[in-house]
Protein backbone atom coordinates (compact mmCIF):
# COMPACT_ATOMS: atom_id res chain seq x y z
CA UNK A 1 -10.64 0.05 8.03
CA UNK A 2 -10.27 -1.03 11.98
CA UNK A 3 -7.32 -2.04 13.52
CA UNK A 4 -5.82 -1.01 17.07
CA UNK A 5 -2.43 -0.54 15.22
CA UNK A 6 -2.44 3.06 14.31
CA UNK A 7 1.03 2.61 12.16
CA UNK A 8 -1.88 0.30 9.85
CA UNK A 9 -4.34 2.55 9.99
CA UNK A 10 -2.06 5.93 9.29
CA UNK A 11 -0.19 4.01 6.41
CA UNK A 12 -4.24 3.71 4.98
CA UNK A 13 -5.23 6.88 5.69
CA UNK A 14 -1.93 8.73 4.06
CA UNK A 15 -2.38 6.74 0.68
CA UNK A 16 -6.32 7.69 0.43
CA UNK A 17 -6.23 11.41 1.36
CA UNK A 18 -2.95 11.58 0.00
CA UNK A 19 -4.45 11.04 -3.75
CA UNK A 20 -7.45 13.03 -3.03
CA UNK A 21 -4.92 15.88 -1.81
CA UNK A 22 -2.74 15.21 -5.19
CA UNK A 23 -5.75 15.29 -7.34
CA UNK A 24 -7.20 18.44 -6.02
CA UNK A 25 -3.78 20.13 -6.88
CA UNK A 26 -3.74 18.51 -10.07
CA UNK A 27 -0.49 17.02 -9.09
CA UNK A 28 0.22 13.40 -10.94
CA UNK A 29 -1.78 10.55 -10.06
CA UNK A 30 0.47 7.92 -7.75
CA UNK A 31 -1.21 4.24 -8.85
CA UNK A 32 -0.57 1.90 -6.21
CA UNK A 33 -1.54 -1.70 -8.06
CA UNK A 34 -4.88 -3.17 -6.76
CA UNK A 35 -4.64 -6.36 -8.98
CA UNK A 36 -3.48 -9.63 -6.98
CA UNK A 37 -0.54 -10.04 -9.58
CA UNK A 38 1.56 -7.73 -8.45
CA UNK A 39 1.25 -8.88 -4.43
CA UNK A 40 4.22 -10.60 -2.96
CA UNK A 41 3.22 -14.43 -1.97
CA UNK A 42 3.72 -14.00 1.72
CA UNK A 43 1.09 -11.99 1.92
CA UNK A 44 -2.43 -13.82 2.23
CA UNK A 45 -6.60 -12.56 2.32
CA UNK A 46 -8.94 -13.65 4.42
CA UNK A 47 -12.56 -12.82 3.75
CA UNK A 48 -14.32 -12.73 7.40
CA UNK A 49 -17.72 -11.39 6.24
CA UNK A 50 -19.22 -11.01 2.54
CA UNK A 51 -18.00 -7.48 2.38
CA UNK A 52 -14.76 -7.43 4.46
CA UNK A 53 -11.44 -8.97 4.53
CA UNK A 54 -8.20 -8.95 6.34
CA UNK A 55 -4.57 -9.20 5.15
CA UNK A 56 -2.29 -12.52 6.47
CA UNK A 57 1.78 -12.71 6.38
CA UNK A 58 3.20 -15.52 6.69
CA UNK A 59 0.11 -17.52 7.84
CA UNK A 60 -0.37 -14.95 10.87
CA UNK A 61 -3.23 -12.65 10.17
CA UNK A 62 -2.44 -8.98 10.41
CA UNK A 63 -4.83 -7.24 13.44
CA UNK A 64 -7.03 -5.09 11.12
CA UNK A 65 -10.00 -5.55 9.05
CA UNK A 66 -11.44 -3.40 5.92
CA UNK A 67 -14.11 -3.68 3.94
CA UNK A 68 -13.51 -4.31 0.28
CA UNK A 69 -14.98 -6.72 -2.72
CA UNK A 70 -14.15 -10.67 -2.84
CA UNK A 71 -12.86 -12.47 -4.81
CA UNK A 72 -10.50 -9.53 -6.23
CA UNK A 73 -10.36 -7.53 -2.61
CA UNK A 74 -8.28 -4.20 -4.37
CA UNK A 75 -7.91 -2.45 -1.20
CA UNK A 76 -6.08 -5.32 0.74
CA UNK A 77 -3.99 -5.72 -2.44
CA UNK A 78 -3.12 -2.24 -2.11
CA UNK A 79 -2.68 -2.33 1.56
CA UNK A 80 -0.23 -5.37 1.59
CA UNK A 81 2.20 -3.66 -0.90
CA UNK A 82 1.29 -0.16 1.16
CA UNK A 83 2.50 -1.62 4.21
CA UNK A 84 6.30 -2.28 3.07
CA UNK A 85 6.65 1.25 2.71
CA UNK A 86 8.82 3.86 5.11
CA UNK A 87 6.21 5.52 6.84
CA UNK A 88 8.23 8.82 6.23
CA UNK A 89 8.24 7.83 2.32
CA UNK A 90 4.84 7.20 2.01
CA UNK A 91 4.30 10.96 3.71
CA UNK A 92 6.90 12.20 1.89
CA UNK A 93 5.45 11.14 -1.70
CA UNK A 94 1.99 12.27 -1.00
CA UNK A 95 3.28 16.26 -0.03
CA UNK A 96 5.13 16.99 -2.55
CA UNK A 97 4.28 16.97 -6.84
CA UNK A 98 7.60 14.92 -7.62
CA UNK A 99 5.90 11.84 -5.15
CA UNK A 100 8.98 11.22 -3.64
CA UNK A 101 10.20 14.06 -0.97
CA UNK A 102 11.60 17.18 -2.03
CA UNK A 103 13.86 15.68 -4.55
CA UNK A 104 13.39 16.49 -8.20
CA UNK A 105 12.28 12.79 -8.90
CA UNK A 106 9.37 12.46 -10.96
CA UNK A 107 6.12 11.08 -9.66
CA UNK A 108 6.97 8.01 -11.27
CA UNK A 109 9.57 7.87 -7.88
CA UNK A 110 6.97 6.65 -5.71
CA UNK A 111 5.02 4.34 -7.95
CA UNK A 112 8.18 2.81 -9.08
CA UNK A 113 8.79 2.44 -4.89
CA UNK A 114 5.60 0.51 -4.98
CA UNK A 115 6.07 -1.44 -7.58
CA UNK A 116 10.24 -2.45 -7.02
CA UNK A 117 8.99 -3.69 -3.76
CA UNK A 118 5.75 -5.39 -4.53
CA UNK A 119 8.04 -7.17 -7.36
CA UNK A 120 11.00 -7.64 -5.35
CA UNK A 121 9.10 -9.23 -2.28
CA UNK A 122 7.72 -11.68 -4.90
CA UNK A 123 10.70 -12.79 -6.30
CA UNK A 124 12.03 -12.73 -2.36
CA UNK A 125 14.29 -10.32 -2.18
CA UNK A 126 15.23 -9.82 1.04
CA UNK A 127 16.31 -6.11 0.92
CA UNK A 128 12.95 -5.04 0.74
CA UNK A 129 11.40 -7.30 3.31
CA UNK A 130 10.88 -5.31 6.85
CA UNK A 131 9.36 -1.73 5.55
């Protein structure tokens, strides 16, 4: 990925190390969606080379770029419902084997995170919209 907005770039980097880290401790895997059905419609793709893609809101395109496989593009799927997530959250799930925190929520916490708000921006609730 490239972007000058390191709050894009960090949210990336925490979800891809993150499951490395979780799998090398045999902690459960967190499954962030990469299919297109469960992305909110505000979000768009634009495919700028044959191998890399950027994500759009709203019409505006968002200032990064990644590299990733048209016509299904799984890691800007996963990026766009990635992105409505609490920076602190997303940390949080990846350090500890519950996924969410230090609570003594299952791992299904943060994957149900992902997927309430990748369902509930879809259906436009607007709770969810601004993480």
């Amino acid at each position: 990925m490239i972007s000058d907005y390191g709050k894009i770039m960090l949210k990336w980097v925490i979800m891809r190390i993150g499951e490395k880290a979780r799998w090398r401790r045999r902690w459960p895997r967190i499954d962030v969606p990469t299919a297109v059905e469960g992305v909110s419609p505000q979000w768009g793709f634009e495919q700028l080379t044959p191998i890399t893609g950027r994500l759009t809101l709203g019409g505006a395109y968002i200032p990064m770029e990644m590299r990733t496989i048209f016509p299904v593009y799984p890691e800007l799927n996963q990026l766009s419902l990635v992105m409505q997530i609490d920076f602190d959250e997303l940390l949080a799930g990846s350090m500890y084997p519950s996924g969410v925190g230090c609570s003594p929520v299952s791992v299904v916490g943060l994957t149900s995170l992902v997927l309430t708000r990748a369902v509930g921006a879809r259906m436009g609730f607007s709770c969810l919209k601004g993480r």
